[in-house]
N, C-alpha and C. Protein backbone atom coordinates (compact mmCIF):
# COMPACT_ATOMS: atom_id res chain seq x y z
N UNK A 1 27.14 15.02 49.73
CA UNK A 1 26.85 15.80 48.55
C UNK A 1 27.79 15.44 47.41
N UNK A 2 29.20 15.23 47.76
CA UNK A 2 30.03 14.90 46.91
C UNK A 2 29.66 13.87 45.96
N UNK A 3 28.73 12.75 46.68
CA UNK A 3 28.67 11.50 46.99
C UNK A 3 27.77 11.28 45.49
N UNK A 4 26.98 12.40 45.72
CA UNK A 4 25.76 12.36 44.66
C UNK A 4 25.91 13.35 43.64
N UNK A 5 26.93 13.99 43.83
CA UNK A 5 27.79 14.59 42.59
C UNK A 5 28.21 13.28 41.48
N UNK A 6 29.05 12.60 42.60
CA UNK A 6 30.05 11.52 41.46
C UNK A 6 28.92 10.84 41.04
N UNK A 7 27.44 10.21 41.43
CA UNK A 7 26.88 9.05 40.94
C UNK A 7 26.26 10.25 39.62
N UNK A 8 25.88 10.81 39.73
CA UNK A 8 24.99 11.63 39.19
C UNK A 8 26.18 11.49 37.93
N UNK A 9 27.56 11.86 37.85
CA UNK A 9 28.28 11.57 36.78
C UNK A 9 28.41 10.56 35.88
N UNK A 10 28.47 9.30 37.00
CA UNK A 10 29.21 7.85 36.38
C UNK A 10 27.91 7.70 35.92
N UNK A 11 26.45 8.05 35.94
CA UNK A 11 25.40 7.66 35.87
C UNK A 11 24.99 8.35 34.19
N UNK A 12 25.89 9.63 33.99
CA UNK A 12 25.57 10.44 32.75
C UNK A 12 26.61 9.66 31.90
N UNK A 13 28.10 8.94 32.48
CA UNK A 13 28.85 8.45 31.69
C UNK A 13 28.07 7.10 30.98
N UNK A 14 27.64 6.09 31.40
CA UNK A 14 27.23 4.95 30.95
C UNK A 14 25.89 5.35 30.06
N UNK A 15 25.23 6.68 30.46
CA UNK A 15 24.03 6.30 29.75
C UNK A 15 24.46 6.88 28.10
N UNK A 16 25.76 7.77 27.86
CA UNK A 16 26.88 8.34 26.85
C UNK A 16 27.24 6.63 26.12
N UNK A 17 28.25 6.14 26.86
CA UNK A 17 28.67 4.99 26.99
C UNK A 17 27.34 3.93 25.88
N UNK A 18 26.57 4.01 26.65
CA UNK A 18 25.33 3.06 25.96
C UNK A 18 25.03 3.33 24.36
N UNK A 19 24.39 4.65 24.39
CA UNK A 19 24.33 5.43 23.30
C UNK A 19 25.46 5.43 22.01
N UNK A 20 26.52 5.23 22.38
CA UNK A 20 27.42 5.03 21.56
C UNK A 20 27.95 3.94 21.31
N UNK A 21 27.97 3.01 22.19
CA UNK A 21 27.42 1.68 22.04
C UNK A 21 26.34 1.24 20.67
N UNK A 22 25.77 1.64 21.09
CA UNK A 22 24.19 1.43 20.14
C UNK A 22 24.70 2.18 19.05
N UNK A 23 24.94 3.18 18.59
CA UNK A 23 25.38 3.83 17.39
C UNK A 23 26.23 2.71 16.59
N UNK A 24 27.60 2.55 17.34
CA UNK A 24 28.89 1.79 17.01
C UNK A 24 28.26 0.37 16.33
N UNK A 25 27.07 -0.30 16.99
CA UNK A 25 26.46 -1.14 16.17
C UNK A 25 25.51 -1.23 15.22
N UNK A 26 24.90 -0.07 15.06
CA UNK A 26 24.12 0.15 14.22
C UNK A 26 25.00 0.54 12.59
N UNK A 27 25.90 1.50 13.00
CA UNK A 27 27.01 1.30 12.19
C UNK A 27 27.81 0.45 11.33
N UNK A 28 28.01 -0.42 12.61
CA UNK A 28 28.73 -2.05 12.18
C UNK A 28 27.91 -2.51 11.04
N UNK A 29 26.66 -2.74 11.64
CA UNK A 29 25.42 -3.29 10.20
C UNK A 29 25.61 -2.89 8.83
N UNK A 30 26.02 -1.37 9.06
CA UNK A 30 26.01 -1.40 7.58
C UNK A 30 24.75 -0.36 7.76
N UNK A 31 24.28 0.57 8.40
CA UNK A 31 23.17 0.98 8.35
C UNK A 31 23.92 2.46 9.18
N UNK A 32 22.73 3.47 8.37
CA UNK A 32 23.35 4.91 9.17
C UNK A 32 22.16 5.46 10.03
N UNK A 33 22.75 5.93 10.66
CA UNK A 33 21.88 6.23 12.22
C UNK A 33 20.61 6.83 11.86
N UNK A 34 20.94 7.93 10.72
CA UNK A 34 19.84 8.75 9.96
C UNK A 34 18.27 7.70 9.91
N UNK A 35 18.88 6.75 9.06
CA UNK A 35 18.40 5.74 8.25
C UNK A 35 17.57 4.90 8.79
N UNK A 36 18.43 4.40 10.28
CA UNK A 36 17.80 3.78 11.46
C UNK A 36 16.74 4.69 11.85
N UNK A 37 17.12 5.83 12.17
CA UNK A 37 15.84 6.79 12.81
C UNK A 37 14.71 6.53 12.45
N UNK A 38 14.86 6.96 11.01
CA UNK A 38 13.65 7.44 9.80
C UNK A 38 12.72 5.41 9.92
N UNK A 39 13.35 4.25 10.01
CA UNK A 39 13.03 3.32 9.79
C UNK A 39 12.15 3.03 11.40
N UNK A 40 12.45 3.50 12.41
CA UNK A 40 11.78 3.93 13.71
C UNK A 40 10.24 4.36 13.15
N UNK A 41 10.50 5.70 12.80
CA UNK A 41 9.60 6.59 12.70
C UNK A 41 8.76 5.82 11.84
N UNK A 42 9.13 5.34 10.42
CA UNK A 42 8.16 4.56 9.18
C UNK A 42 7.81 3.04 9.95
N UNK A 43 8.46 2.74 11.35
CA UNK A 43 7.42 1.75 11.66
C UNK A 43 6.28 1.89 12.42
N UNK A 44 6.36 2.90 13.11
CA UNK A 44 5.42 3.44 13.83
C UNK A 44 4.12 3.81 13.20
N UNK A 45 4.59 4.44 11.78
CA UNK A 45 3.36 5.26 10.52
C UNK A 45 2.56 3.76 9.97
N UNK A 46 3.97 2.53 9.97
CA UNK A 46 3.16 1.67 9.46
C UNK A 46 2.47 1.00 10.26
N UNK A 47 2.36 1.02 11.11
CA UNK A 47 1.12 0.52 11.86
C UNK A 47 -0.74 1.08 12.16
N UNK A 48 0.20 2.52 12.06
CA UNK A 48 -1.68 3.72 11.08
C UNK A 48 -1.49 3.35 10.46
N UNK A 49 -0.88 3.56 9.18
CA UNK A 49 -1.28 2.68 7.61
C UNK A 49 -2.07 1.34 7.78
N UNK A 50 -1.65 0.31 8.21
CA UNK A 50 -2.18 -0.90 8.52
C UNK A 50 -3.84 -0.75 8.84
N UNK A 51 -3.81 -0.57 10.49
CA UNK A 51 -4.96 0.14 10.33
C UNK A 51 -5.99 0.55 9.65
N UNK A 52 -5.33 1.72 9.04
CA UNK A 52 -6.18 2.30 8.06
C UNK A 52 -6.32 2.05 6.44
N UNK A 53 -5.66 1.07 6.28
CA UNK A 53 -5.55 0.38 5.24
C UNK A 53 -6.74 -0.82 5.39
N UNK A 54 -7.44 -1.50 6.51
CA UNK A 54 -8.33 -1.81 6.23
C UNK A 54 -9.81 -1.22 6.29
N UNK A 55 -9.82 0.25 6.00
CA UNK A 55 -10.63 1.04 5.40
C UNK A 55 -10.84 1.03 3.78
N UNK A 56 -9.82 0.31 3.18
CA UNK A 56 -9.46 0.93 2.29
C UNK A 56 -11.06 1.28 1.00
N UNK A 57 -11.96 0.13 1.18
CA UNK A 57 -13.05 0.40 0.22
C UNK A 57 -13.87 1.55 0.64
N UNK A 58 -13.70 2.05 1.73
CA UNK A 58 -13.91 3.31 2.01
C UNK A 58 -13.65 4.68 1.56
N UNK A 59 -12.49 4.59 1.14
CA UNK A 59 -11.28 5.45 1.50
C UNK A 59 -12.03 6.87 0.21
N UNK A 60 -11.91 8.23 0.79
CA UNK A 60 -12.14 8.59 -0.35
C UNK A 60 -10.96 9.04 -1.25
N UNK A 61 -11.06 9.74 -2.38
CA UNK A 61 -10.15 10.08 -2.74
C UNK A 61 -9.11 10.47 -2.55
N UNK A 62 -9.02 12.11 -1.48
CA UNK A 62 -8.33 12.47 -0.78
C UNK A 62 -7.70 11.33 0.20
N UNK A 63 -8.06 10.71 0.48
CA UNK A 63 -7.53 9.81 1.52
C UNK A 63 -6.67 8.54 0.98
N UNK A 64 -7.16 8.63 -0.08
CA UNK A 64 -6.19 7.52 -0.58
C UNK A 64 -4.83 8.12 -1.12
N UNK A 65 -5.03 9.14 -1.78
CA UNK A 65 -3.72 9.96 -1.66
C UNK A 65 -2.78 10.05 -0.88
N UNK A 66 -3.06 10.67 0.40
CA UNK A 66 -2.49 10.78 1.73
C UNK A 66 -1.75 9.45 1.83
N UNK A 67 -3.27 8.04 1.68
CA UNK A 67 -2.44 7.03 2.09
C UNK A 67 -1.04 6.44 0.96
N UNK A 68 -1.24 6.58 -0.48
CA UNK A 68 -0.30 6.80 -1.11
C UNK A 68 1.03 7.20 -0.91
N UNK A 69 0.79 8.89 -0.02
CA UNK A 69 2.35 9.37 -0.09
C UNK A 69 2.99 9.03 1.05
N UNK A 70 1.89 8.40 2.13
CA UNK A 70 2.52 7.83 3.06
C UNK A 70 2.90 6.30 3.11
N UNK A 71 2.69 5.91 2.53
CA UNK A 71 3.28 4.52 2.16
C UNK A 71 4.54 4.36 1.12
N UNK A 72 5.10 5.48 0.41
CA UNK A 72 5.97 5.68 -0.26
C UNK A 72 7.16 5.92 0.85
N UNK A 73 6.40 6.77 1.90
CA UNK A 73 7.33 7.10 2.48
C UNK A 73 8.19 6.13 3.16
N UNK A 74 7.54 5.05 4.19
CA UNK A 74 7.93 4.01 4.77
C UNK A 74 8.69 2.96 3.82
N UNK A 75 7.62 2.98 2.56
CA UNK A 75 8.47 1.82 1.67
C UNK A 75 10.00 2.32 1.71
N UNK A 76 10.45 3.70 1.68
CA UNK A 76 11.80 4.10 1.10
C UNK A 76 12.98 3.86 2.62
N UNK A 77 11.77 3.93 3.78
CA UNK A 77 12.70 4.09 4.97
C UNK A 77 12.95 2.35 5.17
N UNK A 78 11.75 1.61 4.20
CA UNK A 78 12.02 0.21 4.92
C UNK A 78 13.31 -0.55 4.21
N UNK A 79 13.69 0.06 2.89
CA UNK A 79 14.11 -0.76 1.79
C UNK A 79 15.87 -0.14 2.01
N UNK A 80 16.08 0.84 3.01
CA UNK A 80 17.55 0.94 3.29
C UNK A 80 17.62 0.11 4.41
N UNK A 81 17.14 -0.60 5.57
CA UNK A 81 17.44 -1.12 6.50
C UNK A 81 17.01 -2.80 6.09
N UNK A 82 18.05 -3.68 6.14
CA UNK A 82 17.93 -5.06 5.87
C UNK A 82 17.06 -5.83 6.46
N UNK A 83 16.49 -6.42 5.78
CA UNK A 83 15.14 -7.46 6.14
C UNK A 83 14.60 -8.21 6.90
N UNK A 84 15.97 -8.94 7.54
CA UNK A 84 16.01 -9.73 8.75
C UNK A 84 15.79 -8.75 10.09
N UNK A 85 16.39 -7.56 10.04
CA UNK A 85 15.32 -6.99 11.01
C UNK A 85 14.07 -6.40 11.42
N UNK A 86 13.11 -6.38 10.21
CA UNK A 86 11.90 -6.35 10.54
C UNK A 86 11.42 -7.46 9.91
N UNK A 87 11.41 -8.53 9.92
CA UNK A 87 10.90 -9.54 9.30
C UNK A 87 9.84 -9.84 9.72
N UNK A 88 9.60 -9.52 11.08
CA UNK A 88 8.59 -9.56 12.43
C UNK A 88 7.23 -8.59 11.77
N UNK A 89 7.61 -7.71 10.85
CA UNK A 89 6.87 -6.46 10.63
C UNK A 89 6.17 -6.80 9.18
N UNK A 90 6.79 -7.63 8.38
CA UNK A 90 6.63 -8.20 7.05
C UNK A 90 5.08 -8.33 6.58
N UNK A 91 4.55 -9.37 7.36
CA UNK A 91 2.85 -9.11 7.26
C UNK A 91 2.25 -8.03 6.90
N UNK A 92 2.79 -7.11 8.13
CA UNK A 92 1.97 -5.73 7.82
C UNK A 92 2.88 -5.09 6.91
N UNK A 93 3.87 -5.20 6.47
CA UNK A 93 3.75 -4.42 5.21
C UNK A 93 3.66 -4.60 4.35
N UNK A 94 3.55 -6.48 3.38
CA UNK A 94 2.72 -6.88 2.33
C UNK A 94 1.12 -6.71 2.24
N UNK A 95 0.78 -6.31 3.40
CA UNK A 95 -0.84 -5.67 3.57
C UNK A 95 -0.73 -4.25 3.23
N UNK A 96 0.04 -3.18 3.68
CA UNK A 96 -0.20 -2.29 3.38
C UNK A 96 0.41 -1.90 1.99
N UNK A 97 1.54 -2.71 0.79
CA UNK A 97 1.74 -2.52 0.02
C UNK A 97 0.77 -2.98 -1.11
N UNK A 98 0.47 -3.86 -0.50
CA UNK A 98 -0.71 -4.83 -1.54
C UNK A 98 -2.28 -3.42 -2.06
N UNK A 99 -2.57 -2.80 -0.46
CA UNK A 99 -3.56 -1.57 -0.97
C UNK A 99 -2.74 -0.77 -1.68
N UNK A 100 -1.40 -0.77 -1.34
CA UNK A 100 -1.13 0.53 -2.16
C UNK A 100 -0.89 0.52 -3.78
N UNK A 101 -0.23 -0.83 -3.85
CA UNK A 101 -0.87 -1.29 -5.45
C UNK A 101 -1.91 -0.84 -6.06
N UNK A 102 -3.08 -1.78 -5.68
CA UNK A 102 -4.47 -1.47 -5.73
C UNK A 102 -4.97 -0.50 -6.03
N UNK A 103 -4.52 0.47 -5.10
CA UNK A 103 -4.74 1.96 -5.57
C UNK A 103 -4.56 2.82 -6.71
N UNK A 104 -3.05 2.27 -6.63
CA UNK A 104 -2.28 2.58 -7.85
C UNK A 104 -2.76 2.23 -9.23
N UNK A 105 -3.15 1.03 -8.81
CA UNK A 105 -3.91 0.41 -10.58
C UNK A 105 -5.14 1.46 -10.80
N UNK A 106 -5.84 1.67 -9.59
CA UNK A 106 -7.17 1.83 -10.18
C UNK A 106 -6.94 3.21 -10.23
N UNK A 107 -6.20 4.12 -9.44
CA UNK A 107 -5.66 5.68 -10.17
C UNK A 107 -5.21 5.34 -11.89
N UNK A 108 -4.23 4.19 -11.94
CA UNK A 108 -4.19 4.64 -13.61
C UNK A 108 -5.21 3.83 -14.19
N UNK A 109 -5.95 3.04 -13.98
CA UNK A 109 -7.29 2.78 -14.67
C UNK A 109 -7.90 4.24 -14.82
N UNK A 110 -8.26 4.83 -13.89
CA UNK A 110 -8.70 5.56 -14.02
C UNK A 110 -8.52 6.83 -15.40
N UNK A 111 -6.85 7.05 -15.17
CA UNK A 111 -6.46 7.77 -15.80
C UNK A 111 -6.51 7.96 -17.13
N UNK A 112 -6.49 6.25 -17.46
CA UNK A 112 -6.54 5.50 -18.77
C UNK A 112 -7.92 5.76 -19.66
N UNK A 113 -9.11 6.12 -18.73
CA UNK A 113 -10.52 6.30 -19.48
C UNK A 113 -10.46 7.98 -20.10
């Protein structure tokens, strides 16, 4: 019992150990953990965006909105974390910025009449 007391410990120490590990370098970068998170989360969204970004001549109004404030969002989580690490991701997000342009023009075209 003892036995599986101590592993059960050394087993909570390293996975501590790891974790702070991983922080301590994320740190090093030049990048804050917050920042890292949020850049997690906005890659995950950008891959629905993607997706649903080739709806886009579809899209109705409402929906292009949505896709709007959600592409603002990622742009802001992508543009604190340096480039070389999602570079892998780059494609899809000159695709999904390129609609969001697009959009953008033809909202202020619009606006403009």
């Amino acid at each position: 019992m003892e036995a599986f007391i101590v592993v059960i410990l050394v087993l909570i120490f390293i996975i501590f150990s790891l974790i702070a590990f991983a922080v301590m370098q994320i740190q090093m970068a030049g990048i804050e953990v917050k920042d890292f998170w949020s850049f997690i989360k906005a890659n995950e969204n950008l891959d629905k965006l993607y997706v649903f970004s080739k709806k886009y001549n579809r899209m109705s109004p409402q929906e292009k909105i949505i896709f709007l404030s959600e592409t603002e969002k990622i742009s802001d989580a992508f543009e604190k974390i340096p480039s070389m690490i999602w570079e892998d991701e780059y494609p899809k997000y000159r695709d999904v910025m390129d609609i969001y342009r697009d959009i953008k023009l033809d909202r202020w075209k619009q606006s403009r009449k």
